[in-house]
C-alpha atoms as a PDB file:
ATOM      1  CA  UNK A   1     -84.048 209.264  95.743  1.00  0.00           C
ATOM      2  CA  UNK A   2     -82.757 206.203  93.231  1.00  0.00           C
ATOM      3  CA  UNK A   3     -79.878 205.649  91.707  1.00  0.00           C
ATOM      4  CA  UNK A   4     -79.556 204.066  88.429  1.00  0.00           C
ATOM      5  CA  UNK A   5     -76.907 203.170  85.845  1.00  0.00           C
ATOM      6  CA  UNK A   6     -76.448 205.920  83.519  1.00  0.00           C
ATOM      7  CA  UNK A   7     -76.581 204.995  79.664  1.00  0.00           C
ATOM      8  CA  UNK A   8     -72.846 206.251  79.221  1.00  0.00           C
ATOM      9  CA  UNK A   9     -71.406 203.125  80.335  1.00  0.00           C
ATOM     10  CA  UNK A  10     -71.195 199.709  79.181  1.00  0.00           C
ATOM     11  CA  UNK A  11     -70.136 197.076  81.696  1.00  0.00           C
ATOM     12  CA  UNK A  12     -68.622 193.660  81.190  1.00  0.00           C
ATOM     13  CA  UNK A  13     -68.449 190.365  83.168  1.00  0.00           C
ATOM     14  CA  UNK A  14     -64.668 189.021  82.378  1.00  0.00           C
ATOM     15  CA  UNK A  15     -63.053 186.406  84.123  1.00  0.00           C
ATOM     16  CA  UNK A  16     -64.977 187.234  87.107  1.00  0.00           C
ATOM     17  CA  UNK A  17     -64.503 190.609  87.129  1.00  0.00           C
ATOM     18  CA  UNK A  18     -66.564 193.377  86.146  1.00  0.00           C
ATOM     19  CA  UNK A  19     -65.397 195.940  83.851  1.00  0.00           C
ATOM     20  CA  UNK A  20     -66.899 199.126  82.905  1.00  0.00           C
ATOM     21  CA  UNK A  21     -66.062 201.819  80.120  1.00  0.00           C
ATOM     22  CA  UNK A  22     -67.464 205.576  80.277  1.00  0.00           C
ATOM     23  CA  UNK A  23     -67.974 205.673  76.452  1.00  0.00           C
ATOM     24  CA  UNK A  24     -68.086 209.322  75.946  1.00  0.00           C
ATOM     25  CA  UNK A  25     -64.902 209.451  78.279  1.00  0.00           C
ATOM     26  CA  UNK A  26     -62.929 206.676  76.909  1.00  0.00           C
ATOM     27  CA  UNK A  27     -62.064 205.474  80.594  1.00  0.00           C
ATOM     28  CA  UNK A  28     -62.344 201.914  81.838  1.00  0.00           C
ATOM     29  CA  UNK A  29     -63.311 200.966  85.416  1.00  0.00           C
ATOM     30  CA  UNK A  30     -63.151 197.933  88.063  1.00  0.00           C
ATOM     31  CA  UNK A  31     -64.857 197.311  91.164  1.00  0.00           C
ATOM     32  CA  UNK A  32     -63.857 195.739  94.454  1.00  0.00           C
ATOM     33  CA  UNK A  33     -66.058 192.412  94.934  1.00  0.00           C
ATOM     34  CA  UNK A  34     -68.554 194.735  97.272  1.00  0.00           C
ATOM     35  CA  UNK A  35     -68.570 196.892  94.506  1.00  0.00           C
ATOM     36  CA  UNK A  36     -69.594 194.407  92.064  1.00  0.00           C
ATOM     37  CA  UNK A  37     -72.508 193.279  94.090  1.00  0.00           C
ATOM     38  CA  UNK A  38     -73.538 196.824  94.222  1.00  0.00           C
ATOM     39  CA  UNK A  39     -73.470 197.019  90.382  1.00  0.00           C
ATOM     40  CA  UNK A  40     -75.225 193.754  90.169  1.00  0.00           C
ATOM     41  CA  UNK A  41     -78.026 195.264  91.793  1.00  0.00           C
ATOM     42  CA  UNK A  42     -77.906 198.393  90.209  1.00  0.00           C
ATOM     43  CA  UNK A  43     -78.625 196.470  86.843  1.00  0.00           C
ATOM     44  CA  UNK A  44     -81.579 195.111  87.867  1.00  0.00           C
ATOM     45  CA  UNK A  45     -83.259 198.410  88.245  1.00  0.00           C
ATOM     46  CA  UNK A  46     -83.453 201.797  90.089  1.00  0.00           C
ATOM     47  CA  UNK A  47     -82.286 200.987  93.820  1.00  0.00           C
ATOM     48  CA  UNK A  48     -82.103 203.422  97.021  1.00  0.00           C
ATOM     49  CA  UNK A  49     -79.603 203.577  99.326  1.00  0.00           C
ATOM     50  CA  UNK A  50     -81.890 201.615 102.336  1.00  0.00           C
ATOM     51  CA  UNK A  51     -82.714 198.825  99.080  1.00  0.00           C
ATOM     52  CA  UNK A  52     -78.659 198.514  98.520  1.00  0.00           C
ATOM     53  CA  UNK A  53     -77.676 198.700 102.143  1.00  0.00           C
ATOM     54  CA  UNK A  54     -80.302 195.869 103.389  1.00  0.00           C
ATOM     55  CA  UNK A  55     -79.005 193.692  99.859  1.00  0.00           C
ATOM     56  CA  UNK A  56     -75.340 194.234 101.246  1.00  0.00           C
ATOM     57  CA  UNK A  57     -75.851 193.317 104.806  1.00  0.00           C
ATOM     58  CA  UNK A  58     -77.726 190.099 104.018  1.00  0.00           C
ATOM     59  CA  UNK A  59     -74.532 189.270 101.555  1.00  0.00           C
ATOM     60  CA  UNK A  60     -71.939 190.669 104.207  1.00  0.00           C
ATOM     61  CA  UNK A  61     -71.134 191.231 107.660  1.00  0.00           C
ATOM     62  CA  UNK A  62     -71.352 194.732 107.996  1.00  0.00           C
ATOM     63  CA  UNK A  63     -72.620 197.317 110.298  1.00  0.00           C
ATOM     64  CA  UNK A  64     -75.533 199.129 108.934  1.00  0.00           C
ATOM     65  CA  UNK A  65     -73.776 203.086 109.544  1.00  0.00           C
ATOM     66  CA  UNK A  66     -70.836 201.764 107.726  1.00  0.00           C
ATOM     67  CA  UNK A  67     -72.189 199.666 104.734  1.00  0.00           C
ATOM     68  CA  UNK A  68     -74.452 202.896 104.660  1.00  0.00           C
ATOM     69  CA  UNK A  69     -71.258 204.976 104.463  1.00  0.00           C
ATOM     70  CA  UNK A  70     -69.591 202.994 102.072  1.00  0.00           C
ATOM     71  CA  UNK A  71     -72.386 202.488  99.940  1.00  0.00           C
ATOM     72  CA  UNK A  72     -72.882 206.515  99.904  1.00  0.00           C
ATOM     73  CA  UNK A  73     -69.213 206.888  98.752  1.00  0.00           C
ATOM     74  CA  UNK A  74     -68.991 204.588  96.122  1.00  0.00           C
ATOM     75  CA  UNK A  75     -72.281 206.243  94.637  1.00  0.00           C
ATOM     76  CA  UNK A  76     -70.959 209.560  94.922  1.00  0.00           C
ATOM     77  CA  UNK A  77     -67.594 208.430  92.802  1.00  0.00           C
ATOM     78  CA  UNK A  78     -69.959 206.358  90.127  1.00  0.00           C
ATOM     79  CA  UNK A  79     -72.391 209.602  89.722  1.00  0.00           C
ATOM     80  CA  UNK A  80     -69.171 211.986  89.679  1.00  0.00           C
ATOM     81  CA  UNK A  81     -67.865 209.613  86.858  1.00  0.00           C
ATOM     82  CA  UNK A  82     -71.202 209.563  85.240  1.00  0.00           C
ATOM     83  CA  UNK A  83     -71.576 205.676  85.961  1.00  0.00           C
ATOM     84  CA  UNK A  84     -74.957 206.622  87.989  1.00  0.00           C
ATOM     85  CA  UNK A  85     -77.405 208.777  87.751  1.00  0.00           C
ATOM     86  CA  UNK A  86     -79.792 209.983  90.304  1.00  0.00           C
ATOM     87  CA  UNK A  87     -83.829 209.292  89.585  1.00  0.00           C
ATOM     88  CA  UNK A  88     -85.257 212.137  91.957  1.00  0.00           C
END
């Protein structure tokens, strides 16, 4: 399974920050600096959870079952707010 950026959003690099509007909601969103990485990789193409977990732990010192954990929850909250889709 992949996960890839829906084409609902638009997402912006300002001062640093990445911001991100659901156009058919109307609702802008921010990321934590993990979750900007995530994104980062997200817009270079379809990822899995193994490709984004291996890109954070060479970025980060993490534990592999929690970056995996993490990475699975912030997923779940970008598909729920149709961010993300999933490529099955």
């Amino acid at each position: 399974m992949k996960y890839q950026l829906s084409s609902e959003q638009i997402a912006s690099k300002v001062a640093g920050e990445t911001v991100i509007l659901n156009h058919n909601k109307g609702a802008y969103y921010g990321l934590d600096e993990v979750g900007v990485f995530i994104w980062d990789e997200l817009e270079k193409g379809p990822q899995t959870i193994d490709n984004l977990r291996d890109a954070v732990m060479e970025e980060y010192n993490i534990d592999k079952e929690t970056c995996k954990t993490d990475i699975e929850l912030l997923l779940k909250d970008l598909v729920s707010e149709k961010l993300v889709e999933v490529l099955k």
